[in-house]
N, C-alpha and C. Protein backbone atom coordinates (compact mmCIF):
# COMPACT_ATOMS: atom_id res chain seq x y z
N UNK A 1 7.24 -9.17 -95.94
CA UNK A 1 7.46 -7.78 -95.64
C UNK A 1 6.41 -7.33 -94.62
N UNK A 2 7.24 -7.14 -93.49
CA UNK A 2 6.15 -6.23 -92.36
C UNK A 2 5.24 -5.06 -92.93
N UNK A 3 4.05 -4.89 -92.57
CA UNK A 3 3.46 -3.89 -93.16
C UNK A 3 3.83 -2.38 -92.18
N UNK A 4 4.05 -0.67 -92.76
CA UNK A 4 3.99 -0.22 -92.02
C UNK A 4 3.06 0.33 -90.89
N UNK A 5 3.33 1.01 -90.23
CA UNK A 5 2.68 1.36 -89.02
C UNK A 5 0.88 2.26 -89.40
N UNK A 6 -0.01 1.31 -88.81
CA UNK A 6 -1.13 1.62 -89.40
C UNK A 6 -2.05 2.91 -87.97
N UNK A 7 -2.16 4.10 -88.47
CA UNK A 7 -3.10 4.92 -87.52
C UNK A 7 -4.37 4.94 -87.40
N UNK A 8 -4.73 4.21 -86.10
CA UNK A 8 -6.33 4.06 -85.25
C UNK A 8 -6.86 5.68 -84.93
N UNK A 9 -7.86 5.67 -85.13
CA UNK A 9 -8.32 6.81 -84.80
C UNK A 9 -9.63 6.16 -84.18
N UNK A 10 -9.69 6.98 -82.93
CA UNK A 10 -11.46 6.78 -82.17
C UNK A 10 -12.09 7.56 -82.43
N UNK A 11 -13.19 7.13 -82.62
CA UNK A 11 -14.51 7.45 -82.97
C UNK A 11 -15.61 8.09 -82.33
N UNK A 12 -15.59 7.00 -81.05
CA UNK A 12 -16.72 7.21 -80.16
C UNK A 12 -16.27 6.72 -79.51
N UNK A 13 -16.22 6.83 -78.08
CA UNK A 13 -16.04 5.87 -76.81
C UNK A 13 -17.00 6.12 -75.82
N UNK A 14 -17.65 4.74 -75.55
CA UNK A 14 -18.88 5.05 -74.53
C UNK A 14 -18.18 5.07 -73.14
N UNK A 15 -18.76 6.08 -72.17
CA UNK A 15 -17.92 5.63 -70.86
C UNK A 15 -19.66 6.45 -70.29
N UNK A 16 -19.54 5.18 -68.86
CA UNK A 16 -20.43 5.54 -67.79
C UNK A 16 -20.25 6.21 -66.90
N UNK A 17 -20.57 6.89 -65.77
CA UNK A 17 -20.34 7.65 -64.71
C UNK A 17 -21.34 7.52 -63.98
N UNK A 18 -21.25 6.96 -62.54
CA UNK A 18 -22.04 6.50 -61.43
C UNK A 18 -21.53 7.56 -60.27
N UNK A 19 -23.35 8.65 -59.97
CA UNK A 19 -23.28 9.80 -59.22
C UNK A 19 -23.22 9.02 -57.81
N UNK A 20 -22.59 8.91 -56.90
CA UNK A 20 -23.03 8.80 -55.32
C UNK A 20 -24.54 8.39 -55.51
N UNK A 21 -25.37 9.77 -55.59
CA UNK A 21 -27.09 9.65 -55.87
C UNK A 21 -27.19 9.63 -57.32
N UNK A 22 -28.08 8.90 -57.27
CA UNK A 22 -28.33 8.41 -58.81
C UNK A 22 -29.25 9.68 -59.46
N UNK A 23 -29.14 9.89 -60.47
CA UNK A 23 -29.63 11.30 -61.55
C UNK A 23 -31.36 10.91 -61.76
N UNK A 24 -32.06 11.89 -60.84
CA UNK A 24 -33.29 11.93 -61.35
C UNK A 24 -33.46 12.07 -62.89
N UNK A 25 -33.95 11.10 -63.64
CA UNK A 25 -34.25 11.63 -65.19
C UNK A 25 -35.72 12.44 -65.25
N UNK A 26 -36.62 12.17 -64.23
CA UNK A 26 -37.94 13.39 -64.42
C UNK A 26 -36.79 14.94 -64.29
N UNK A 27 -36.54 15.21 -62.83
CA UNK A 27 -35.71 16.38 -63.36
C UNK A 27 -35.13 16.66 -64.20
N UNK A 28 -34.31 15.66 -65.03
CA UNK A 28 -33.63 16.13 -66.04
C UNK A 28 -34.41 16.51 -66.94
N UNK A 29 -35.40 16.20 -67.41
CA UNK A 29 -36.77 16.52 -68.19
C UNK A 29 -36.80 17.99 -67.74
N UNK A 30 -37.87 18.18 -66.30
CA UNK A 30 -38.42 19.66 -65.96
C UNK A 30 -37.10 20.58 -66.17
N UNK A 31 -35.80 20.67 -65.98
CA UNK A 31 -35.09 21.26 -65.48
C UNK A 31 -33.70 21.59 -66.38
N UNK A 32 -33.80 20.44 -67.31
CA UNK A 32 -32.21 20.77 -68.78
C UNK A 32 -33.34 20.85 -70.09
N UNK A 33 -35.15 20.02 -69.62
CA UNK A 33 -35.02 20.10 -71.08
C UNK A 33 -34.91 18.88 -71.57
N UNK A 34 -34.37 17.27 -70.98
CA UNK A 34 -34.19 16.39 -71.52
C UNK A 34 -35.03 15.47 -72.47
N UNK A 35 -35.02 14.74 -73.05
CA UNK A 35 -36.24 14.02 -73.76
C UNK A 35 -36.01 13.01 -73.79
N UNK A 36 -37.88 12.13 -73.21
CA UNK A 36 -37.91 10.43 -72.72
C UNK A 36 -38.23 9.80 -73.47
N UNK A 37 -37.53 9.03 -73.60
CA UNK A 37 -37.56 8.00 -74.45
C UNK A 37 -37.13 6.55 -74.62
N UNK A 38 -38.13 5.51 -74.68
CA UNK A 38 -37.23 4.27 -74.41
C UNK A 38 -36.31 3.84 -73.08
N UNK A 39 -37.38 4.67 -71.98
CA UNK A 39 -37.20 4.32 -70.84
C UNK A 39 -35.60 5.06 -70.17
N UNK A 40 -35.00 5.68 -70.91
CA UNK A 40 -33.66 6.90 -71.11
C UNK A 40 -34.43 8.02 -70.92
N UNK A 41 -33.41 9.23 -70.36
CA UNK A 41 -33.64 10.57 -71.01
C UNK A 41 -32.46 11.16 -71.27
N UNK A 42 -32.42 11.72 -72.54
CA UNK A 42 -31.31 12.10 -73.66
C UNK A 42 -31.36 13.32 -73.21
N UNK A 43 -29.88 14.21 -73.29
CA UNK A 43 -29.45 15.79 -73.29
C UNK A 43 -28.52 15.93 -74.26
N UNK A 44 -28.51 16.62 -74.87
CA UNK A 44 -27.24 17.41 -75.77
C UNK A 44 -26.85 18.08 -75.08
N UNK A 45 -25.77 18.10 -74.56
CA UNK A 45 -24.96 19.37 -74.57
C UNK A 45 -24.15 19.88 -75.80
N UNK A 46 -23.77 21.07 -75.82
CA UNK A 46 -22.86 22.11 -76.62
C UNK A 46 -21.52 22.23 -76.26
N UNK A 47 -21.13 22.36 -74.83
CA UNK A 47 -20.08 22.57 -74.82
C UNK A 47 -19.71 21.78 -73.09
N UNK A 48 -18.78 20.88 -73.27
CA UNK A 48 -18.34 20.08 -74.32
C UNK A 48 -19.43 19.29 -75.07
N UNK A 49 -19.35 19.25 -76.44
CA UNK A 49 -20.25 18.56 -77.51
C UNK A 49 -20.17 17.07 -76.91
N UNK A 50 -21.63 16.61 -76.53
CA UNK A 50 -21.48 15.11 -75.90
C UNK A 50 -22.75 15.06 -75.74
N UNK A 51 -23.70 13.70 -76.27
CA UNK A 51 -24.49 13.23 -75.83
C UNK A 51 -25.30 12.49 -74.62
N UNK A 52 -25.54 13.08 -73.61
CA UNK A 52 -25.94 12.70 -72.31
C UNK A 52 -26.87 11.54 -72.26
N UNK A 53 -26.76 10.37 -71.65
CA UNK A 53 -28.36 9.62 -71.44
C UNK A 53 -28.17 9.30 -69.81
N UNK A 54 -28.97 9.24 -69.18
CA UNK A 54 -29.58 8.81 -68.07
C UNK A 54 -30.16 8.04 -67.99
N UNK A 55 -29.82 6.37 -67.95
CA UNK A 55 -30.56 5.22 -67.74
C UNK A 55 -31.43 5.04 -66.76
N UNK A 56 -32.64 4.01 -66.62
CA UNK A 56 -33.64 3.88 -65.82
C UNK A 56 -32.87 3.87 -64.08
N UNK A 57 -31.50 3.57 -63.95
CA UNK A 57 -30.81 3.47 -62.55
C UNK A 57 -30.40 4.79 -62.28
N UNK A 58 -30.31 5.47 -63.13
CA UNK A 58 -29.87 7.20 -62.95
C UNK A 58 -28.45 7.08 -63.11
N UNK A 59 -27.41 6.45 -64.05
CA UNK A 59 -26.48 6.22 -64.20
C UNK A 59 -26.34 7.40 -65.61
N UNK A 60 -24.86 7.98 -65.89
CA UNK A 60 -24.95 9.06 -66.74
C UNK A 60 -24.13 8.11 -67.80
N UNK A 61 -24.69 8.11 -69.69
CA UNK A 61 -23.77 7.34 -69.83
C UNK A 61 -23.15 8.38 -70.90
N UNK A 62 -21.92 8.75 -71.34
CA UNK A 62 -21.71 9.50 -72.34
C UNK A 62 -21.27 8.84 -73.59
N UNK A 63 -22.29 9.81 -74.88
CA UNK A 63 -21.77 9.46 -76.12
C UNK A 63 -21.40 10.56 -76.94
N UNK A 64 -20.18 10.59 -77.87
CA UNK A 64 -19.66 11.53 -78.85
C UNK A 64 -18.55 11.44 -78.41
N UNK A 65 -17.62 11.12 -77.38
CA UNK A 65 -16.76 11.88 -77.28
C UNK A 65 -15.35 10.65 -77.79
N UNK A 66 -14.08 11.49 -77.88
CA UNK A 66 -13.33 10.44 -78.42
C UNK A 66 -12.21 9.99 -76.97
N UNK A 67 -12.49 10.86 -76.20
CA UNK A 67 -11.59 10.62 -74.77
C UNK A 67 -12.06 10.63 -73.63
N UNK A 68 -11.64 9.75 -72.72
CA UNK A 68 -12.08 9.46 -71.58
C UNK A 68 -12.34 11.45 -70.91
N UNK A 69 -11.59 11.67 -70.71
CA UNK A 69 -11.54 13.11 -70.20
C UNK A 69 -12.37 14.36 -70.59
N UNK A 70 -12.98 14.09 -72.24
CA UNK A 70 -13.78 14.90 -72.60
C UNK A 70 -15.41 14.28 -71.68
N UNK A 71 -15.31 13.19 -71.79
CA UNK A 71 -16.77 12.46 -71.22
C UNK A 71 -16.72 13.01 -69.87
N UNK A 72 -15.80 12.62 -68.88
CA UNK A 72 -15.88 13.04 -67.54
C UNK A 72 -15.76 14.65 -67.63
N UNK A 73 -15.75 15.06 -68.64
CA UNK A 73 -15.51 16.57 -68.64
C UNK A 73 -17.32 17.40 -68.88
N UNK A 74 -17.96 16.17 -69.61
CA UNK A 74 -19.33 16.24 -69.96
C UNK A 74 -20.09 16.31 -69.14
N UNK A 75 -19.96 15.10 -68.28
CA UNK A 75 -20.61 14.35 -67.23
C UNK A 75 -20.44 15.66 -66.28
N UNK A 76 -19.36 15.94 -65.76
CA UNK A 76 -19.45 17.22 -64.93
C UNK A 76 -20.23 18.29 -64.93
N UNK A 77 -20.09 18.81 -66.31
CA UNK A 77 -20.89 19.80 -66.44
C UNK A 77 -22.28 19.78 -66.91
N UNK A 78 -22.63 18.12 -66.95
CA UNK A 78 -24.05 18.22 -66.62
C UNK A 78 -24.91 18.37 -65.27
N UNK A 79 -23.79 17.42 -64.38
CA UNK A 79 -24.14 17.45 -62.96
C UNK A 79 -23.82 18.87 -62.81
N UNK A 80 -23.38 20.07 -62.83
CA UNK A 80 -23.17 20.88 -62.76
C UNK A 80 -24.50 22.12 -63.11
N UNK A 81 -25.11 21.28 -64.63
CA UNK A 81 -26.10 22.13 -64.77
C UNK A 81 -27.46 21.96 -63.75
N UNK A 82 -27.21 20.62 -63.53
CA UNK A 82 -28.31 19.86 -62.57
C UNK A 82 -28.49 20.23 -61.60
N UNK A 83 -27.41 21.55 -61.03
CA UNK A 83 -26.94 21.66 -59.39
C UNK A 83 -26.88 20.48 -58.86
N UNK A 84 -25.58 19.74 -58.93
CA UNK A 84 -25.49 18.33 -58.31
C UNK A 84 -24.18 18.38 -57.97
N UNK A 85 -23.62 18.02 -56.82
CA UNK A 85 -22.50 17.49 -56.31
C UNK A 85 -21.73 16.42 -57.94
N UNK A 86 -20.40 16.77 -58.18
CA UNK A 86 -19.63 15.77 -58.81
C UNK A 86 -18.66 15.42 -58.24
N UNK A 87 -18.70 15.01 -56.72
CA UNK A 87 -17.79 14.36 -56.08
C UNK A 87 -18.39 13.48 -55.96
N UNK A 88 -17.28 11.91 -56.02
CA UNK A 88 -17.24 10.65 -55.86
C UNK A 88 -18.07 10.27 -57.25
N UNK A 89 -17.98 10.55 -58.66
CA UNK A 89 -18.11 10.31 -59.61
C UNK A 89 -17.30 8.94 -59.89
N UNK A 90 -17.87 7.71 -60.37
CA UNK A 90 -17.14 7.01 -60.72
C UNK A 90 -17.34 6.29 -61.82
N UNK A 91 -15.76 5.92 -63.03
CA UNK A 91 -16.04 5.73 -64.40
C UNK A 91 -15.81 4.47 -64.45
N UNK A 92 -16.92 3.92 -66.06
CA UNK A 92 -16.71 2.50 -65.98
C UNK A 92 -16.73 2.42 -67.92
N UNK A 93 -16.03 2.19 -68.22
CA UNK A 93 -15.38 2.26 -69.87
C UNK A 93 -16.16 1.50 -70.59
N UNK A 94 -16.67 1.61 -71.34
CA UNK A 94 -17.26 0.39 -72.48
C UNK A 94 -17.03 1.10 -73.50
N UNK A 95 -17.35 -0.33 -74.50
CA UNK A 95 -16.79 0.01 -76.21
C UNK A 95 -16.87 1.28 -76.91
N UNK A 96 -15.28 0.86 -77.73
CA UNK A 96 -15.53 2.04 -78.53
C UNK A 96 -15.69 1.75 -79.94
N UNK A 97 -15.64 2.98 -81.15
CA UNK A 97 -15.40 2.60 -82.52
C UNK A 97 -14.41 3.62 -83.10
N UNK A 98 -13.93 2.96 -83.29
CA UNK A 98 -12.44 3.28 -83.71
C UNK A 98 -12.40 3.18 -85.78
N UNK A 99 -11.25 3.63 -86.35
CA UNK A 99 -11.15 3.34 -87.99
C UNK A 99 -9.73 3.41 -87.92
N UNK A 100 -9.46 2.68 -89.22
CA UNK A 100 -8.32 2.63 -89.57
C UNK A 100 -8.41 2.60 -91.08
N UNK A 101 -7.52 2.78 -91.66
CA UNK A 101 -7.02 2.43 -93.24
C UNK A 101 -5.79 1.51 -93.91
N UNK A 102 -6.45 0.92 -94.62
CA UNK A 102 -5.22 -0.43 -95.23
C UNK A 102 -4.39 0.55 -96.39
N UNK A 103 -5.02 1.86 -96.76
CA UNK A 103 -4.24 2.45 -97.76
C UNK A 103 -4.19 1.28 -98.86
N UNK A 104 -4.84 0.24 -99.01
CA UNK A 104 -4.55 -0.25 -100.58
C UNK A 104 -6.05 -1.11 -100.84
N UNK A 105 -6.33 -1.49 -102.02
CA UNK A 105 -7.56 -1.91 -102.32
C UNK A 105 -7.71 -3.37 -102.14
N UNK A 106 -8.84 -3.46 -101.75
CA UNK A 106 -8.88 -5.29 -101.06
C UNK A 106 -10.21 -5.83 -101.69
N UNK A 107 -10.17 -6.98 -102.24
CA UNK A 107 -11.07 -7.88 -102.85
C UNK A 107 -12.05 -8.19 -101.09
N UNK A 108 -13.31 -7.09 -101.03
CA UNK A 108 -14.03 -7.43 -99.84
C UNK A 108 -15.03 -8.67 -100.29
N UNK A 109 -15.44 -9.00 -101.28
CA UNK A 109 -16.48 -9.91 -101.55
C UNK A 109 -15.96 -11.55 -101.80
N UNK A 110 -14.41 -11.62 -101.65
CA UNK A 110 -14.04 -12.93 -101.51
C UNK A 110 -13.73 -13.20 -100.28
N UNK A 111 -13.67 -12.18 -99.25
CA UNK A 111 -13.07 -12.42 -97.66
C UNK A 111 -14.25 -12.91 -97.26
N UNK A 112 -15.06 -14.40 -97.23
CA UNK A 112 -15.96 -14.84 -96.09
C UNK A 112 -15.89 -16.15 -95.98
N UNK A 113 -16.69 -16.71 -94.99
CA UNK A 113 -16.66 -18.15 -94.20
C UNK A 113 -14.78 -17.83 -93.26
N UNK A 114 -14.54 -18.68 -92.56
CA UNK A 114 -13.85 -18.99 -91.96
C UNK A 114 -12.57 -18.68 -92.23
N UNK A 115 -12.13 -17.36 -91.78
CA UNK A 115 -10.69 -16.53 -92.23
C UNK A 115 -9.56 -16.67 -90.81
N UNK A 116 -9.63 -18.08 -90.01
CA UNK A 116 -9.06 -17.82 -89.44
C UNK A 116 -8.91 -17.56 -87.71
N UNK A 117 -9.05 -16.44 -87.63
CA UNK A 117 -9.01 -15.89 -86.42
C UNK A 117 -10.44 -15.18 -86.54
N UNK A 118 -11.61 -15.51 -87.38
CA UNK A 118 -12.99 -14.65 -87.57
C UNK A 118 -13.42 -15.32 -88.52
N UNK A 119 -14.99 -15.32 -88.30
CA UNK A 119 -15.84 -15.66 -89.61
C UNK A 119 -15.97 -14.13 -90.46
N UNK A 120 -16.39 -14.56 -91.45
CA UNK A 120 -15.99 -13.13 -92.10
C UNK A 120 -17.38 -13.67 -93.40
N UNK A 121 -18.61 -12.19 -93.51
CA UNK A 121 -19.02 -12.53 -94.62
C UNK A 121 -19.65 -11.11 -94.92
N UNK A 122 -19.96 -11.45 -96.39
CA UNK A 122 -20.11 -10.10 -97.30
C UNK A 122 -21.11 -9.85 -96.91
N UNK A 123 -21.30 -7.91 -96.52
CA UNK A 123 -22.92 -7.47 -96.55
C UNK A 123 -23.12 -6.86 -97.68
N UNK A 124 -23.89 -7.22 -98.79
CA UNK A 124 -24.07 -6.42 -100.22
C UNK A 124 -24.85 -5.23 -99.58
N UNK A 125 -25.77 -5.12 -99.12
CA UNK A 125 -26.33 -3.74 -98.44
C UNK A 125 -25.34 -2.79 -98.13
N UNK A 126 -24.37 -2.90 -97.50
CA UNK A 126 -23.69 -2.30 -96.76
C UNK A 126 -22.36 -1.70 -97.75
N UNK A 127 -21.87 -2.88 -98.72
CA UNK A 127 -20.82 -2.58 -99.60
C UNK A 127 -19.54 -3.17 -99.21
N UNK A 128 -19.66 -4.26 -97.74
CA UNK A 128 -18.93 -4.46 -97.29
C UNK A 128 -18.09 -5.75 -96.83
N UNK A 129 -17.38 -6.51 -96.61
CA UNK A 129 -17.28 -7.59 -95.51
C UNK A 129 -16.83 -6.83 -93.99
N UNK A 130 -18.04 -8.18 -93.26
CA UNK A 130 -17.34 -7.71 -91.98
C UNK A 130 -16.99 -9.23 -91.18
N UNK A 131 -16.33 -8.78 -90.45
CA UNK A 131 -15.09 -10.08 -89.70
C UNK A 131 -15.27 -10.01 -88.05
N UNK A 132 -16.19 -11.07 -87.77
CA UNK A 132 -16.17 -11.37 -86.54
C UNK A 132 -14.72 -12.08 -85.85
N UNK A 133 -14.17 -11.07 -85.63
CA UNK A 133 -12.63 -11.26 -85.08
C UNK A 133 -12.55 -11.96 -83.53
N UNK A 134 -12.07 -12.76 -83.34
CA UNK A 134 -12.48 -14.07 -82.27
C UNK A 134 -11.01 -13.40 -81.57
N UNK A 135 -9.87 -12.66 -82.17
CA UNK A 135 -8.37 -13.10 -81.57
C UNK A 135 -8.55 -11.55 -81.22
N UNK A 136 -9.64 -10.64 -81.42
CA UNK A 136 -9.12 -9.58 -81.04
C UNK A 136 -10.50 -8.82 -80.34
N UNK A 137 -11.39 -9.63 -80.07
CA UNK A 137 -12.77 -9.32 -79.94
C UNK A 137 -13.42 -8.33 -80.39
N UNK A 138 -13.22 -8.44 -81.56
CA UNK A 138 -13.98 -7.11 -82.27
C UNK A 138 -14.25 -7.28 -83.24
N UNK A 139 -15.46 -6.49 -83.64
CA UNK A 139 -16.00 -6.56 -85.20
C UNK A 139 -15.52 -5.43 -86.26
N UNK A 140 -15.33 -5.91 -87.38
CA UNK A 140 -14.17 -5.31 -88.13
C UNK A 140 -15.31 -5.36 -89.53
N UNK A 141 -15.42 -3.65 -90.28
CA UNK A 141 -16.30 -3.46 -91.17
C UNK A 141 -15.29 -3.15 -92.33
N UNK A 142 -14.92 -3.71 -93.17
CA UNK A 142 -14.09 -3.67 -93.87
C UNK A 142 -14.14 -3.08 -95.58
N UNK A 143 -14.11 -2.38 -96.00
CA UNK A 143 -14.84 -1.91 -97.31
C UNK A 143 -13.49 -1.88 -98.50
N UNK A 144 -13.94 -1.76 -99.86
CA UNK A 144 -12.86 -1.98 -100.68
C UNK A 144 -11.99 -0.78 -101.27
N UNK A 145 -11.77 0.11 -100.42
CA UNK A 145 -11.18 1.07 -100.80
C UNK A 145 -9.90 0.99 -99.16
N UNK A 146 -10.37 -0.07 -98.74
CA UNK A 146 -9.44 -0.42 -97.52
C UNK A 146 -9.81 0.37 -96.19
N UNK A 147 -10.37 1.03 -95.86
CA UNK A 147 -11.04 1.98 -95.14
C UNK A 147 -12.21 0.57 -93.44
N UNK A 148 -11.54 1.21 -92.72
CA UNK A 148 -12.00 -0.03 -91.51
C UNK A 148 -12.78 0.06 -90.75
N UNK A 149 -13.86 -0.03 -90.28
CA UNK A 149 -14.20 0.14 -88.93
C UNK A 149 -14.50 -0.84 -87.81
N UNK A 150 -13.75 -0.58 -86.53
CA UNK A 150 -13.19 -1.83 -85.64
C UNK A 150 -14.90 -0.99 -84.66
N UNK A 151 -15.53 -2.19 -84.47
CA UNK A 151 -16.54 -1.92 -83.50
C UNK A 151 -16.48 -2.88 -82.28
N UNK A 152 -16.37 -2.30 -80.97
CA UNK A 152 -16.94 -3.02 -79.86
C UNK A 152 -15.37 -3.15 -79.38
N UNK A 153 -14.30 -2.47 -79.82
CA UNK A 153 -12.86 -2.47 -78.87
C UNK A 153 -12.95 -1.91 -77.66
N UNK A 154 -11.77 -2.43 -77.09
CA UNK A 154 -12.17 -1.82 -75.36
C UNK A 154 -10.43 -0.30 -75.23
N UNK A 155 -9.92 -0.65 -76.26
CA UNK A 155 -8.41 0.15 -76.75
C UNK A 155 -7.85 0.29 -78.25
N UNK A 156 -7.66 1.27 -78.19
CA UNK A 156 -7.18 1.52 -79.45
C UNK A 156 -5.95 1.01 -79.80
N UNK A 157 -5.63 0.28 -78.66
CA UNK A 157 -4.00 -0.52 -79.13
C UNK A 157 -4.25 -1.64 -79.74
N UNK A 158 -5.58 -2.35 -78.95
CA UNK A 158 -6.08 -3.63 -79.33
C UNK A 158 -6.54 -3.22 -81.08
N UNK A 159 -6.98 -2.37 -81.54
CA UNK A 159 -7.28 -1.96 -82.55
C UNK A 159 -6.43 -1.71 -83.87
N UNK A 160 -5.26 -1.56 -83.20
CA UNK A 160 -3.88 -0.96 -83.90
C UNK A 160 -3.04 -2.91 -84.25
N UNK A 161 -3.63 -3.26 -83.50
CA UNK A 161 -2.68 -4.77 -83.41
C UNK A 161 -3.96 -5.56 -84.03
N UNK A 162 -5.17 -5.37 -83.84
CA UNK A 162 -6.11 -6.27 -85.25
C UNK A 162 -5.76 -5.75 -86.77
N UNK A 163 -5.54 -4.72 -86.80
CA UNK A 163 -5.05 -3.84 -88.28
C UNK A 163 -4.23 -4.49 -88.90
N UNK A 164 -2.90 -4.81 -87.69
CA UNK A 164 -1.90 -5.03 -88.19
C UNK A 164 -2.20 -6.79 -89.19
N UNK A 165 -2.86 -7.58 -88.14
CA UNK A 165 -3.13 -8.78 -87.66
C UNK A 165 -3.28 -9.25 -89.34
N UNK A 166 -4.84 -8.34 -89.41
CA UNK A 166 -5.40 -8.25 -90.54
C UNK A 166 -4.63 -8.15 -92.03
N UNK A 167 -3.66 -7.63 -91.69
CA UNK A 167 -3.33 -6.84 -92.99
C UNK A 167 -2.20 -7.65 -93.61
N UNK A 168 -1.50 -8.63 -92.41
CA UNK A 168 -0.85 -9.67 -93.00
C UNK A 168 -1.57 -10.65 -93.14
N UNK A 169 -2.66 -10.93 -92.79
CA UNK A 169 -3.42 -11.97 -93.14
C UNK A 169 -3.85 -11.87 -94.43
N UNK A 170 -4.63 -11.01 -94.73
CA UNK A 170 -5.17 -10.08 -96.03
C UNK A 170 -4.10 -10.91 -97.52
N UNK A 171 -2.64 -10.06 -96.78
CA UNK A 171 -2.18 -10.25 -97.57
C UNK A 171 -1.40 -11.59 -98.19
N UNK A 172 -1.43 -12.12 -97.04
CA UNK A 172 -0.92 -13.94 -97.53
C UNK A 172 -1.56 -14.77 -98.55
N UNK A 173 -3.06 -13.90 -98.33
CA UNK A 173 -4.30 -14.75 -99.04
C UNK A 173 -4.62 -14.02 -100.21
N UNK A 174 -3.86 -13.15 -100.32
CA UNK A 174 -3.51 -12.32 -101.64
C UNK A 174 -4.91 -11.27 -101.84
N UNK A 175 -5.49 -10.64 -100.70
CA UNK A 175 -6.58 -10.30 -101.00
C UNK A 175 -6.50 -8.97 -101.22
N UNK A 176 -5.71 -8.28 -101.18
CA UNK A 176 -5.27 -7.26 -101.42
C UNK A 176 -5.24 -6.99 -103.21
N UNK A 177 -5.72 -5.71 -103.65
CA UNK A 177 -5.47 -6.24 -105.46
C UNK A 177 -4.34 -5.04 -105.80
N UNK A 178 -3.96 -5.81 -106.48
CA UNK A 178 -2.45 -4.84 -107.39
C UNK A 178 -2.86 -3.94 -108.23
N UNK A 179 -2.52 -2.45 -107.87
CA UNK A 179 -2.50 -1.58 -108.78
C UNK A 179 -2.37 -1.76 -110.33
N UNK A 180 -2.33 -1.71 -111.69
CA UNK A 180 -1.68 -1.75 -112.59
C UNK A 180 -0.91 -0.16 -112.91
């Protein structure tokens, strides 16, 4: 039995934005307020809610947001607060974290060593197994109330099709446990 249709939700998606001129981070300091740290300087913005950093190259990278469009929507209106030109802005996508749900309860502390398409082993700290997924490049945090988190995807489709991947796998190996 095909399993039904499982909903990805994103989380976070990191995306970069490369100014023409690269973003002084001392200004961003004297002038938003920013704070240095670890060779970065971090901004909050409020609106749109998004975490700003400015790497040592002056590259803007955004975090919080769940869409490409809210980030470039960020990124703008930081260069914006900066008095900075946001023409010829250009985006470069990296990972996101995404969740999903199996909706049914799964034996996480027998899913490890070699599952396949991932090594897979229990973190007792954590409460969890997680599954270094080789067929879908992503790391998959898996907890026993079925509840997922896919780290380091580059799409939420790719995310939607490890779920699936998973969930017949899961279930061949009977790891899934039966209600009474």
């Amino acid at each position: 039995m095909a399993p039904k249709g499982i909903d990805v939700r994103v989380e976070n998606h990191l995306v970069r934005f490369i100014s023409p001129t690269p973003v002084d981070q001392d200004a961003v300091v004297a002038q938003l307020g920013g704070t240095a740290t670890g060779g970065v300087v971090i901004k909050v913005l409020d609106a749109p809610r998004a975490t700003i950093v400015i790497d040592a190259d002056g590259k803007i990278v955004v975090h919080g947001t769940q869409r490409v469009e809210t980030a470039r929507a960020a990124a703008k209106e930081f260069l914006l607060q900066m008095g900075l030109d946001d023409s010829g802005l250009t985006t470069e996508l990296g990972p996101m974290v995404a969740s999903f749900d199996f909706e049914e309860t799964i034996a996480v502390e027998s899913i490890t060593g070699d599952v396949g398409a991932g090594e897979a082993q229990y973190d007792a700290r954590l409460g969890c197994t997680i599954v270094a997924d080789s067929r879908h490049d992503i790391t998959l945090n898996i907890w026993p109330n079925g509840r997922c988190i896919a780290i380091g995807a580059h799409s939420p489709n790719m995310v939607a099709m490890a779920a699936v991947y998973w969930k017949n796998k899961f279930a061949e190996n009977g790891y899934f446990i039966q209600r009474v």
